[in-house]
C-alpha atoms as a PDB file:
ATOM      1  CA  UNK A   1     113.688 -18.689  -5.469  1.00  0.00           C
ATOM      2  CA  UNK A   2     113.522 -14.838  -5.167  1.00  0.00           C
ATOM      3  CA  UNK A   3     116.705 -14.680  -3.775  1.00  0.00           C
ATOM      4  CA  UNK A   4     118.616 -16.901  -6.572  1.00  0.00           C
ATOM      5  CA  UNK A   5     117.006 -14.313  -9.389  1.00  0.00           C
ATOM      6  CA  UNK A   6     117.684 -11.376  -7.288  1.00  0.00           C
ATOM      7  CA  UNK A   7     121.574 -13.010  -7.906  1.00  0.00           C
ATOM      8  CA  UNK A   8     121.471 -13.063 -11.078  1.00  0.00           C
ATOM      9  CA  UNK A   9     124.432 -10.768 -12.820  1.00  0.00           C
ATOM     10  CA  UNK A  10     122.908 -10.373 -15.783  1.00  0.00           C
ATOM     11  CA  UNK A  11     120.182 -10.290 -17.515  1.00  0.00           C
ATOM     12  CA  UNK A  12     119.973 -11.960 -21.137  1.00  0.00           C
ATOM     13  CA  UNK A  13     118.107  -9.801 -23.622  1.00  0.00           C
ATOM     14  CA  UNK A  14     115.104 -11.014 -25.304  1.00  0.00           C
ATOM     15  CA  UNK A  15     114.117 -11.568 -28.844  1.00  0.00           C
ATOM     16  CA  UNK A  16     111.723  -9.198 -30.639  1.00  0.00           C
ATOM     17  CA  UNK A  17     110.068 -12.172 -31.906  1.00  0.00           C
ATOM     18  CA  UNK A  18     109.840 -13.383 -28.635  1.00  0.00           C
ATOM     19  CA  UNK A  19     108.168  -9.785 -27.470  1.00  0.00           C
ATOM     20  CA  UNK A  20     105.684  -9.450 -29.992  1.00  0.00           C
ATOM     21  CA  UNK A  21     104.504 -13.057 -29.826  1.00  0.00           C
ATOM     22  CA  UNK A  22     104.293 -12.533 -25.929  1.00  0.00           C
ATOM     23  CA  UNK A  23     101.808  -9.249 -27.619  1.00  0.00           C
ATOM     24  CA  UNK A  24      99.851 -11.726 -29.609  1.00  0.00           C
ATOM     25  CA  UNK A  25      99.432 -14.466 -27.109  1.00  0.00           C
ATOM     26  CA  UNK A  26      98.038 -12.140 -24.986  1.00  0.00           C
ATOM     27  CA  UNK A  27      95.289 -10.688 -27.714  1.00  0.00           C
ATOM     28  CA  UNK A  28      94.242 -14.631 -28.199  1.00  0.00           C
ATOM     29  CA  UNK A  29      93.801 -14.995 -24.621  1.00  0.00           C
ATOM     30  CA  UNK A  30      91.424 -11.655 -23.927  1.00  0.00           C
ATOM     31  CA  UNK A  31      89.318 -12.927 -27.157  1.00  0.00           C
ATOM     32  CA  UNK A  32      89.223 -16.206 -25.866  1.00  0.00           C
ATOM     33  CA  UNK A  33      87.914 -15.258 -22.506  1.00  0.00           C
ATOM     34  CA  UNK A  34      85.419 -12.645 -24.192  1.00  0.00           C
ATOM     35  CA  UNK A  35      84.247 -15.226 -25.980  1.00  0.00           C
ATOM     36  CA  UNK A  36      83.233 -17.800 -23.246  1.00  0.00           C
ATOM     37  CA  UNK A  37      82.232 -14.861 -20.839  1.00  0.00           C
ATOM     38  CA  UNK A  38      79.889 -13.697 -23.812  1.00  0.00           C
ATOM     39  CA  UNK A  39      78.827 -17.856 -24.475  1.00  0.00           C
ATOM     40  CA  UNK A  40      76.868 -17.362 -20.703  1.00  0.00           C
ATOM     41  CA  UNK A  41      74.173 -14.797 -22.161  1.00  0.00           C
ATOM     42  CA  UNK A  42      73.602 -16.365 -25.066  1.00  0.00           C
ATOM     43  CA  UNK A  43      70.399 -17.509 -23.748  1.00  0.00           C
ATOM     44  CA  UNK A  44      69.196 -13.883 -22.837  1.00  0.00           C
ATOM     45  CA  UNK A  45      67.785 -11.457 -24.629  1.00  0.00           C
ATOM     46  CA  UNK A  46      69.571 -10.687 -28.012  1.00  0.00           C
ATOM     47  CA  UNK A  47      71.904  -7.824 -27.680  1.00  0.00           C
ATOM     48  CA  UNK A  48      72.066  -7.294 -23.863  1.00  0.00           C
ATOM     49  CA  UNK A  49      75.713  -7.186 -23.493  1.00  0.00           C
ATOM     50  CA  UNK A  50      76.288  -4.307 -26.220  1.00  0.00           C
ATOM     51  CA  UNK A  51      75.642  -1.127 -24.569  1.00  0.00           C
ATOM     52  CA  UNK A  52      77.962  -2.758 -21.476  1.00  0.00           C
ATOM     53  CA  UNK A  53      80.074  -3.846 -23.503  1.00  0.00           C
ATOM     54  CA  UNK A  54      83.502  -1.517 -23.119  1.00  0.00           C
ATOM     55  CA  UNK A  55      82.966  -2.149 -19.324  1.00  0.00           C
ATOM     56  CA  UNK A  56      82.600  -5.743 -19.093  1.00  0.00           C
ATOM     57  CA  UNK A  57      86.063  -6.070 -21.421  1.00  0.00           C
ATOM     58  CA  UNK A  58      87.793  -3.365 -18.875  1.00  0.00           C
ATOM     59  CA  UNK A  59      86.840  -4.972 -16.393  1.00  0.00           C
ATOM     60  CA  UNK A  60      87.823  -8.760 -17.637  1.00  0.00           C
ATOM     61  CA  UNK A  61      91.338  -7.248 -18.425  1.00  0.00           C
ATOM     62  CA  UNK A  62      91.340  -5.519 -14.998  1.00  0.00           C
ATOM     63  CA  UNK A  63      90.966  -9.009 -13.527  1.00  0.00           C
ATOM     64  CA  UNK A  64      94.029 -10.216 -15.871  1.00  0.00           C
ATOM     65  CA  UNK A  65      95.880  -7.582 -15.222  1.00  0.00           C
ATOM     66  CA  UNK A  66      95.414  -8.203 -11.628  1.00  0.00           C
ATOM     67  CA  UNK A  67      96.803 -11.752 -11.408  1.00  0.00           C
ATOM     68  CA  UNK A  68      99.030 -11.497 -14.100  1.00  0.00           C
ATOM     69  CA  UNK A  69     100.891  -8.249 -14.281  1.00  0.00           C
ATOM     70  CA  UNK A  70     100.551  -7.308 -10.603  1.00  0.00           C
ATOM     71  CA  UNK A  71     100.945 -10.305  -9.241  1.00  0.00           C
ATOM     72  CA  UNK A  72     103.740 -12.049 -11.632  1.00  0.00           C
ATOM     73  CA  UNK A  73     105.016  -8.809 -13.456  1.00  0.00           C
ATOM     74  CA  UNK A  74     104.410 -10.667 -16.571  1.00  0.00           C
ATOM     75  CA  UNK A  75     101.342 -11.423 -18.632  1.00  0.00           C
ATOM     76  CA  UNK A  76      99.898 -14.934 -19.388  1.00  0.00           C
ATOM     77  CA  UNK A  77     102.242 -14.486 -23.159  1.00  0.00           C
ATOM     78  CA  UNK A  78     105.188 -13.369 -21.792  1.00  0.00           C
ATOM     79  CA  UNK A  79     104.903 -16.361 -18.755  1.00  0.00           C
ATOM     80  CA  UNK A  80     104.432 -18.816 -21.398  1.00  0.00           C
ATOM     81  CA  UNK A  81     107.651 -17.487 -23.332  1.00  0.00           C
ATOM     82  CA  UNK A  82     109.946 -17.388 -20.046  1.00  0.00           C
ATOM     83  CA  UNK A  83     109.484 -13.393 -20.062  1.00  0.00           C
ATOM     84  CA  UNK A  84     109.076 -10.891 -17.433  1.00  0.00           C
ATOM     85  CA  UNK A  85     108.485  -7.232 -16.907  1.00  0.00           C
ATOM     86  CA  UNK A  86     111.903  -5.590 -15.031  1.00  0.00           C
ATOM     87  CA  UNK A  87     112.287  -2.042 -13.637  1.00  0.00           C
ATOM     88  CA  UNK A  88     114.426  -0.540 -16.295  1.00  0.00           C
ATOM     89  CA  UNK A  89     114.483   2.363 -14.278  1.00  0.00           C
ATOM     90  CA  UNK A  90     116.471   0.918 -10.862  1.00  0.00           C
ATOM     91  CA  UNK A  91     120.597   1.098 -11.421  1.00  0.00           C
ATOM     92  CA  UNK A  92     122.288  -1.894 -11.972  1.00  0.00           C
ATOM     93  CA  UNK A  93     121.985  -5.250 -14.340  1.00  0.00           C
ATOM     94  CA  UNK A  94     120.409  -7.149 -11.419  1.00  0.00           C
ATOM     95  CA  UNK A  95     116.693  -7.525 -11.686  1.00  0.00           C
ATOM     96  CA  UNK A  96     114.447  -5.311 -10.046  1.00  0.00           C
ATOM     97  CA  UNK A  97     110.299  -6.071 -10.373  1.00  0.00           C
ATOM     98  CA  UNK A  98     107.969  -3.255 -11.086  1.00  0.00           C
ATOM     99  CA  UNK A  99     107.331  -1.117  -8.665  1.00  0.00           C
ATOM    100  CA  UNK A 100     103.355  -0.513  -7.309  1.00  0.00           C
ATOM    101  CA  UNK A 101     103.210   2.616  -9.619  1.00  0.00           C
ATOM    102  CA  UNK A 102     104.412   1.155 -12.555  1.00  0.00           C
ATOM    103  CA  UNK A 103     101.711  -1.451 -12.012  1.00  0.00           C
ATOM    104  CA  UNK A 104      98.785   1.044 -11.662  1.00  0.00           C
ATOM    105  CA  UNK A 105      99.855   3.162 -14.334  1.00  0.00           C
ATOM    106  CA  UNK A 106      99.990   0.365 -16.968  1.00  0.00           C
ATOM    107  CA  UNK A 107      96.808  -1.032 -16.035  1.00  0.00           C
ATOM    108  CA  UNK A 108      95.316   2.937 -16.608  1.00  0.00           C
ATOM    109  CA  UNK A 109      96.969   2.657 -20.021  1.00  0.00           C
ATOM    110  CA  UNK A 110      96.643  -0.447 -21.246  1.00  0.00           C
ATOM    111  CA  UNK A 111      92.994  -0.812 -19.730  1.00  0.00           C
ATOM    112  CA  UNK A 112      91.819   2.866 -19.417  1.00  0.00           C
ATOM    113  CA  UNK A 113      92.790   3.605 -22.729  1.00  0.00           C
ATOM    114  CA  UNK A 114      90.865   1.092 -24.777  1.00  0.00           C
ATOM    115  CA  UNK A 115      88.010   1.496 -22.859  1.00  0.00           C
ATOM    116  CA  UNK A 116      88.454   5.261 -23.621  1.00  0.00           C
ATOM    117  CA  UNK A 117      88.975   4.649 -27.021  1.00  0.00           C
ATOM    118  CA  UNK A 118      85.595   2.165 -27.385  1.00  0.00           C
ATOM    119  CA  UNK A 119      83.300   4.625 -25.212  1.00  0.00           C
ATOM    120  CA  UNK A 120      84.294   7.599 -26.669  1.00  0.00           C
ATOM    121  CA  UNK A 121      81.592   8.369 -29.600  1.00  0.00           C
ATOM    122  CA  UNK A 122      78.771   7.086 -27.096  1.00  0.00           C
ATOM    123  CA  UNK A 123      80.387  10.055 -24.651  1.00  0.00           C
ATOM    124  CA  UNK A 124      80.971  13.044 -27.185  1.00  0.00           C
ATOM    125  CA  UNK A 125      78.245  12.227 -29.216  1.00  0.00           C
ATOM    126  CA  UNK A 126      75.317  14.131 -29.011  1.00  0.00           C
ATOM    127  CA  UNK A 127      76.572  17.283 -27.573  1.00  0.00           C
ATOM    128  CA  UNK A 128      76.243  20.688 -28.856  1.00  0.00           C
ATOM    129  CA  UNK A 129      79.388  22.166 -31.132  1.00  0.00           C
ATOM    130  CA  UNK A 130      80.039  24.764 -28.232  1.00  0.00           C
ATOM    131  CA  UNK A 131      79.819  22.948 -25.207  1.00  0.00           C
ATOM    132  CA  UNK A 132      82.675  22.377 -22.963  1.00  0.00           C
ATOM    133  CA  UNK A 133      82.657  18.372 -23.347  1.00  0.00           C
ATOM    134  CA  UNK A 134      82.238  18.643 -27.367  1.00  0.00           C
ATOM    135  CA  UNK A 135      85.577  20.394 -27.553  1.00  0.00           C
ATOM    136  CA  UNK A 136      87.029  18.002 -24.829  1.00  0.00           C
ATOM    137  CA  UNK A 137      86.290  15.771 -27.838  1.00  0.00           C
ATOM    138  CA  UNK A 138      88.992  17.130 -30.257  1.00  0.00           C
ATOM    139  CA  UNK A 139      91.548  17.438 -27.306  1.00  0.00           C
ATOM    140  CA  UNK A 140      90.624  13.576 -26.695  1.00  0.00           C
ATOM    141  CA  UNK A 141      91.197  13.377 -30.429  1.00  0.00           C
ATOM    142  CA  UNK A 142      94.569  15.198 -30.960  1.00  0.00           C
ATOM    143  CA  UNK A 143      95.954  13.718 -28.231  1.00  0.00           C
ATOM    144  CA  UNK A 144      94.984   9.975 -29.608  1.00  0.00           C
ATOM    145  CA  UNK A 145      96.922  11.155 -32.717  1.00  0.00           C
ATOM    146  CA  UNK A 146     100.142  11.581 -30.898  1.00  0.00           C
ATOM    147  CA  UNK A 147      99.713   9.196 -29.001  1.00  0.00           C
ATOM    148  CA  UNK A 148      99.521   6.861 -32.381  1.00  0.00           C
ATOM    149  CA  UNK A 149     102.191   8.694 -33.743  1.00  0.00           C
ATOM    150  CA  UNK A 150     104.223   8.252 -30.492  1.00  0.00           C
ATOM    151  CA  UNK A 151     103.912   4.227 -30.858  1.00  0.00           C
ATOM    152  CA  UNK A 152     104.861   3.975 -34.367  1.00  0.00           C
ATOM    153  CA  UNK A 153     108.049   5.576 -33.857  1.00  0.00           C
ATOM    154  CA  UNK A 154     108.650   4.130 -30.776  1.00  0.00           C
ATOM    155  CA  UNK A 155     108.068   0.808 -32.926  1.00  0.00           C
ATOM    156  CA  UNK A 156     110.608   1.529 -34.963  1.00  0.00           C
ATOM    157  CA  UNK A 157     113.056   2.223 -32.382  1.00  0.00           C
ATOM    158  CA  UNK A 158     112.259  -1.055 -31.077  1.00  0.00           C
ATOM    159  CA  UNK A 159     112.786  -2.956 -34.103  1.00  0.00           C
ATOM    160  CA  UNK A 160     116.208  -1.463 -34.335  1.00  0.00           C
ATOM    161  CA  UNK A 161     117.895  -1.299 -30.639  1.00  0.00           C
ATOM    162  CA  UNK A 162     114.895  -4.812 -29.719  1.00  0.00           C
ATOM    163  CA  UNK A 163     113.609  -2.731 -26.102  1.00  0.00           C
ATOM    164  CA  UNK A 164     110.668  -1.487 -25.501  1.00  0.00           C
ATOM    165  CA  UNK A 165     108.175  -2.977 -27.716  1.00  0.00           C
ATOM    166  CA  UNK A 166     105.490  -0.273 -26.785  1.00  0.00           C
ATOM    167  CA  UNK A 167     105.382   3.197 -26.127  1.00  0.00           C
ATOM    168  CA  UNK A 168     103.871   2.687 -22.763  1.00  0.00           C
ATOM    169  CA  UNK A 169     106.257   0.698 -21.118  1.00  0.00           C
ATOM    170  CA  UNK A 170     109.138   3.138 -22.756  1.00  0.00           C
ATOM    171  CA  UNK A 171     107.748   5.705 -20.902  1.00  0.00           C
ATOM    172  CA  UNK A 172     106.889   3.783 -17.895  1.00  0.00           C
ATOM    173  CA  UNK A 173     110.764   2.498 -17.735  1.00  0.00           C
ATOM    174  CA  UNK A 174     109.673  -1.342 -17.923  1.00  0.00           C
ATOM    175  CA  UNK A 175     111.770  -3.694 -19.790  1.00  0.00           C
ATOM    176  CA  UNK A 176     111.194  -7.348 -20.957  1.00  0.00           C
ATOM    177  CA  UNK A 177     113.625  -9.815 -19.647  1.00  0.00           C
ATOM    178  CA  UNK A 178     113.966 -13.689 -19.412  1.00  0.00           C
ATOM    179  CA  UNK A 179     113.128 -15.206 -16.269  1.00  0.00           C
ATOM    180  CA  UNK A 180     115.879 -17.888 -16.264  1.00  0.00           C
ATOM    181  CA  UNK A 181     119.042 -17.619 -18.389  1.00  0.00           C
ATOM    182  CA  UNK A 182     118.245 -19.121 -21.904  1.00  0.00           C
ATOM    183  CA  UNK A 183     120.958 -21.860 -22.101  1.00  0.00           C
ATOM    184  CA  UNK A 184     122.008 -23.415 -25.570  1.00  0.00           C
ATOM    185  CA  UNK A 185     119.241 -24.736 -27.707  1.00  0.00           C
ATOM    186  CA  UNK A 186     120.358 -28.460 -28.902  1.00  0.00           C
ATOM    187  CA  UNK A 187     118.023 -28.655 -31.544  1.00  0.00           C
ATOM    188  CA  UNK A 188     117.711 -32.110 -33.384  1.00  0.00           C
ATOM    189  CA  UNK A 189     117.051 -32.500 -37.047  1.00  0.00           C
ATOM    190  CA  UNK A 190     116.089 -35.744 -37.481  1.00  0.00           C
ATOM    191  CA  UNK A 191     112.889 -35.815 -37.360  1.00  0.00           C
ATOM    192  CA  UNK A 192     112.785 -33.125 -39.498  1.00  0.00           C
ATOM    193  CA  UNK A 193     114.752 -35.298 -42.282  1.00  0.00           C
ATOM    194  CA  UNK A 194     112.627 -37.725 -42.302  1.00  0.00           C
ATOM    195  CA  UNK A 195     109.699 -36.039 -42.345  1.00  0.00           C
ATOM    196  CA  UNK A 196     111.089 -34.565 -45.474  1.00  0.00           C
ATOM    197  CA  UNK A 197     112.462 -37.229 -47.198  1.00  0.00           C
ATOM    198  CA  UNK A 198     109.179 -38.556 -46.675  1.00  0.00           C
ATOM    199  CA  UNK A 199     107.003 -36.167 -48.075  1.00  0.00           C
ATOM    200  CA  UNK A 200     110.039 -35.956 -50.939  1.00  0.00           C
ATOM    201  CA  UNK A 201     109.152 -39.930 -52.017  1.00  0.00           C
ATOM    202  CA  UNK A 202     105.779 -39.220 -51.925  1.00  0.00           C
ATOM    203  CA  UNK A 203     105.611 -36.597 -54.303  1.00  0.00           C
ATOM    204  CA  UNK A 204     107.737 -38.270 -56.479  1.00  0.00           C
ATOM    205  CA  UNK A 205     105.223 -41.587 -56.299  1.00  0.00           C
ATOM    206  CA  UNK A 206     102.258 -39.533 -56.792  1.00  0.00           C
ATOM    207  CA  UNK A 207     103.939 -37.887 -60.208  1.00  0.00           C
ATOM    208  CA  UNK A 208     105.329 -41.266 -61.114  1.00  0.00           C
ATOM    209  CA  UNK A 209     102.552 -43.681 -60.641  1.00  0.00           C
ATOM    210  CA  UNK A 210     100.018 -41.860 -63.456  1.00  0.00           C
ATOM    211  CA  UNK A 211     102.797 -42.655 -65.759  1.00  0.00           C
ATOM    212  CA  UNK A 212     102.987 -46.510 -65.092  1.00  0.00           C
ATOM    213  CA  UNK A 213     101.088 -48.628 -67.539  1.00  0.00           C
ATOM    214  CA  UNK A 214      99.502 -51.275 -64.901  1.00  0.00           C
ATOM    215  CA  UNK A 215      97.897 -52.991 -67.210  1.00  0.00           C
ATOM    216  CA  UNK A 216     100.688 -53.924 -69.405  1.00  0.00           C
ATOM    217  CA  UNK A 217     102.967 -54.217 -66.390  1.00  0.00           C
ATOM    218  CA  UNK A 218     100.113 -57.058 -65.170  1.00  0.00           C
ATOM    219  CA  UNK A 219     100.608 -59.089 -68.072  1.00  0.00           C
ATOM    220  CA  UNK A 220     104.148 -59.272 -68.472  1.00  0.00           C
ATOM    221  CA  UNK A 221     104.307 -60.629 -64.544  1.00  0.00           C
ATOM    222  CA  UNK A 222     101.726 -62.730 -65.799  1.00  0.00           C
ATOM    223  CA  UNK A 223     103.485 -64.429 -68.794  1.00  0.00           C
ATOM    224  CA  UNK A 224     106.447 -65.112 -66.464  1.00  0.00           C
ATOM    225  CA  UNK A 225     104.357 -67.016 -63.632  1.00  0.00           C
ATOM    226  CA  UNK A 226     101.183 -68.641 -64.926  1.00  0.00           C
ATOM    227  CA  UNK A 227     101.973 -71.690 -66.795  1.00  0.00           C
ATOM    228  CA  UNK A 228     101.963 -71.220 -70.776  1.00  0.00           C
ATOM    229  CA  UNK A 229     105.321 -72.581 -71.999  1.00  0.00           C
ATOM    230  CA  UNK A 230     103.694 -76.287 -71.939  1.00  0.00           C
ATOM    231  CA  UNK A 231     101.112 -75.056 -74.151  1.00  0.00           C
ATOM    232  CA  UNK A 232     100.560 -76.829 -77.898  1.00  0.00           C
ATOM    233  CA  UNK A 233      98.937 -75.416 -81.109  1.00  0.00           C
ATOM    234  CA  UNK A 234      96.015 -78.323 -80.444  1.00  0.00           C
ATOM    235  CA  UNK A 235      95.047 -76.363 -76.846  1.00  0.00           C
ATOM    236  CA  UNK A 236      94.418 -73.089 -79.498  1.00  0.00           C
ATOM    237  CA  UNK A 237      97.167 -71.267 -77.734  1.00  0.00           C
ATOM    238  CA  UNK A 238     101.125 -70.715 -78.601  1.00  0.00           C
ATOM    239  CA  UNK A 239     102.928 -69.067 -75.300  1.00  0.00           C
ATOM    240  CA  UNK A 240     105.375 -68.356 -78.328  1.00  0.00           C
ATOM    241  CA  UNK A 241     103.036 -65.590 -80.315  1.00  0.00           C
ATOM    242  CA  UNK A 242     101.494 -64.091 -76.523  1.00  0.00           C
ATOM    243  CA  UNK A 243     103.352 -61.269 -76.171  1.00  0.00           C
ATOM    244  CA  UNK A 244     102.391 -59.879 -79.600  1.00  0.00           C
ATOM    245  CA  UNK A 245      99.361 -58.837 -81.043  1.00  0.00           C
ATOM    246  CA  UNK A 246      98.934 -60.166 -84.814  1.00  0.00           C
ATOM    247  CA  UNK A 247      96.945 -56.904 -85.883  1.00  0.00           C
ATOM    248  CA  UNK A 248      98.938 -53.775 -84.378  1.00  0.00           C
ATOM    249  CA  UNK A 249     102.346 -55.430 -82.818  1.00  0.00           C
ATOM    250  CA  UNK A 250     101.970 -54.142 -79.409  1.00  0.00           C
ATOM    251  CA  UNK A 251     101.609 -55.928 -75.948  1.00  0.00           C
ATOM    252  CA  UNK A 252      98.341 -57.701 -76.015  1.00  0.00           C
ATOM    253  CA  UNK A 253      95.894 -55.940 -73.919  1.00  0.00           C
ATOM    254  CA  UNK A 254      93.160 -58.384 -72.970  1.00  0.00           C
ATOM    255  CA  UNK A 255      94.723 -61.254 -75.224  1.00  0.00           C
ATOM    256  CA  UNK A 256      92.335 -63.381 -77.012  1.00  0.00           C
ATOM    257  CA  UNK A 257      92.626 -65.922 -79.413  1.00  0.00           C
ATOM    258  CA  UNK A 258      90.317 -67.015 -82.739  1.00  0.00           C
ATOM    259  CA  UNK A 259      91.330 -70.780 -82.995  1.00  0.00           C
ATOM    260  CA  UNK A 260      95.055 -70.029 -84.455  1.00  0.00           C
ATOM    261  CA  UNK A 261      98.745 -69.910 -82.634  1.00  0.00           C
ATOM    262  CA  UNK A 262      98.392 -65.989 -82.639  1.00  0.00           C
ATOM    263  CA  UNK A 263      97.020 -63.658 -80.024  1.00  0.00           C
ATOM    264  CA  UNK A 264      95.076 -60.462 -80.447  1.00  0.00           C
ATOM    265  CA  UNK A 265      94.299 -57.629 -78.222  1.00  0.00           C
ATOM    266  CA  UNK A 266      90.460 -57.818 -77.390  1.00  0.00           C
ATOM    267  CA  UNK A 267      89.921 -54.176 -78.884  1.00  0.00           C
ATOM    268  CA  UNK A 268      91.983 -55.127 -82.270  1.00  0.00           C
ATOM    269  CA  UNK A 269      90.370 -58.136 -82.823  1.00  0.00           C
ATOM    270  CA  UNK A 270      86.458 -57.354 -81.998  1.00  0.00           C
ATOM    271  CA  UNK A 271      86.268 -54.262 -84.083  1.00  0.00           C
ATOM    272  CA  UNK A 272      87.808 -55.894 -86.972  1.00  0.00           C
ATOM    273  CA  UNK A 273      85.272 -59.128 -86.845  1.00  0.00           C
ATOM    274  CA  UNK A 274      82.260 -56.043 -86.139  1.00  0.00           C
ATOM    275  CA  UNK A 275      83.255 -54.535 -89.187  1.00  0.00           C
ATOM    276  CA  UNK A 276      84.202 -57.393 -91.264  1.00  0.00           C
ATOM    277  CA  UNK A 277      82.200 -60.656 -90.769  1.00  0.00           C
ATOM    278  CA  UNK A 278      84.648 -62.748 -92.987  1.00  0.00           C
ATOM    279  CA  UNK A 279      87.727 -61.066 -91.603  1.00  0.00           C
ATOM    280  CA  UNK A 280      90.768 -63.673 -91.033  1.00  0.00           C
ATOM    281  CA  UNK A 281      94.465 -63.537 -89.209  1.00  0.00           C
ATOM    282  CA  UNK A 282      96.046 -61.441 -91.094  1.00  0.00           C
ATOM    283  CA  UNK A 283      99.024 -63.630 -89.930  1.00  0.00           C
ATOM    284  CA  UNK A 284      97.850 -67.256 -91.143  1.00  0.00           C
ATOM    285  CA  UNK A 285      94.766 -66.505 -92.831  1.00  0.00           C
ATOM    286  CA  UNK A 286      93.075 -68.249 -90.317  1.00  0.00           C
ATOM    287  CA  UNK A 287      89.132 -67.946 -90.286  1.00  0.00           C
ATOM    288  CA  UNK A 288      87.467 -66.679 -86.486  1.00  0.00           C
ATOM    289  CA  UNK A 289      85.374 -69.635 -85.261  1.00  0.00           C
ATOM    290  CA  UNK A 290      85.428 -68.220 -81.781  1.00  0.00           C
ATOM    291  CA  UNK A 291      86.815 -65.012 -79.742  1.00  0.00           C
ATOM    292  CA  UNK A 292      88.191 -66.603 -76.939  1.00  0.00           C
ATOM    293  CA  UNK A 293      90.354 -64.944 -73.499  1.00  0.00           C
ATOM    294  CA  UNK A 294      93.595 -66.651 -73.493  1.00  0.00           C
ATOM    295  CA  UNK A 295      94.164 -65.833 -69.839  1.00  0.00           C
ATOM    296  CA  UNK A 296      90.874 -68.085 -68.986  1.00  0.00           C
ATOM    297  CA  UNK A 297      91.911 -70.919 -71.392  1.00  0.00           C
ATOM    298  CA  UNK A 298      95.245 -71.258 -69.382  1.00  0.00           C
ATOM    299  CA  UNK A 299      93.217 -71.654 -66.711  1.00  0.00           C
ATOM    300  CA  UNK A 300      91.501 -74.301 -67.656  1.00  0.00           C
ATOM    301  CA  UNK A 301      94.207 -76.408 -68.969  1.00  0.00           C
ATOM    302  CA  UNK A 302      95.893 -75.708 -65.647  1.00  0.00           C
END
């Protein structure tokens, strides 16, 4: 296998994206193992693991860096992603691996310096303004600053010309390349479609379906299926007159009848009767005797 990427005439170059998700990958997977390393003393004394705790993380990165970037010459990111770490500094397109001092000097910058970095107020701290180690301190300090200074423009660099995503591995000489040549992505859209056209009708039947009177829709399927047409003026019902109401000419909602061939919305015909005992059709003139549900006298003839 060696031998057929050792062959290889070129190498393809790799996406930025690609690069800096290989960089955040990598973050979830130290977090994720501090985490469940950290889970183990959780039945121990409160706060045991804090004053180790810039060692234990150098050394759980040592141990990923050991059978990751030494071993594989790519981290657990850039494996996922089809990305490895080449020897920019060999002559030639064909891939080269790091060599054994690349390896140990990005481990002592990548691990040394954050452990640095975490450890160094508990090491300057407490020390006298003139001793030797207090102004090893500001040296520490300035050279942190251009270090920082360093990786944001070598960030910008790499956003423009897409090599070298960190200042360590430009100054190392280590490039990110793909493992395998990336061949052309057939990428399918249908499911995508769907899923949209989808999610398109629902939308529309959520706004729509607020705006559809059920009720009346109810009734008018009604009045075409159950069986009125047969009805006569002597059953107290006129299929004629049911779609109608006698007192305010819309759709009857809840039709009832008083004893007449006209039909009243429940509502319509209640409160008038509450507020006027003596109150008639104002159709026929016809006197309540009873307030009766139409749809439940149609049963009963039925």
């Amino acid at each position: 296998m060696d031998s057929t990427e050792d062959n290889l005439d070129t190498l393809t170059p790799v996406l930025r994206i690609s690069q800096l998700d290989a960089f955040e990958l990598d973050r979830a997977l130290e977090q994720l193992i501090w985490s469940q390393f950290a889970q183990c003393f959780q039945c121990f004394k409160p706060g045991l693991l804090t004053n180790f705790e810039p060692e234990l993380r150098a050394f759980l990165q040592f141990l990923l860096w050991r059978f990751t970037i030494y071993s594989q010459n790519a981290t657990v990111g850039q494996a996922l992603l089809n990305i490895r770490y080449k020897n920019d500094l060999s002559q030639g397109q064909k891939y080269k691996p790091m060599s054994k001092r690349q390896k140990l000097w990005y481990a002592l910058f990548a691990i040394g310096g954050k452990w640095l970095q975490e450890r160094a107020h508990d090491l300057f701290s407490n020390r006298s303004p003139e001793s030797v180690i207090h102004k090893f301190k500001y040296s520490i300090t300035f050279i942190t600053g251009l270090l920082r200074v360093a990786g944001l423009l070598n960030f910008l660099i790499f956003l423009q010309k897409g090599r070298f995503a960190t200042f360590p591995e430009r100054l190392l000489g280590i490039r990110a390349v793909f493992c395998r040549p990336q061949g052309v992505r057939q990428v399918g859209f249908e499911y995508m479609n769907r899923e949209l056209l989808w999610h398109g009708f629902a939308e529309f039947l959520i706004f729509l379906l607020p705006l559809i009177n059920t009720r009346k829709l109810k009734v008018v399927v009604s009045s075409w299926f159950l069986p009125v047409g047969h009805l006569h003026h002597n059953d107290g019902t006129l299929s004629i007159h049911c779609k109608e109401c006698a007192i305010c000419g819309d759709w009857p909602t809840m039709p009832h009848i008083i004893g007449c061939k006209h039909v009243f919305c429940y509502y319509c015909i209640q409160s008038n009767y509450l507020s006027d005992a003596d109150f008639t059709c104002p159709k026929c003139s016809t006197e309540i005797h009873n307030i009766e549900p139409l749809i439940s006298n149609i049963h009963q003839i039925c």
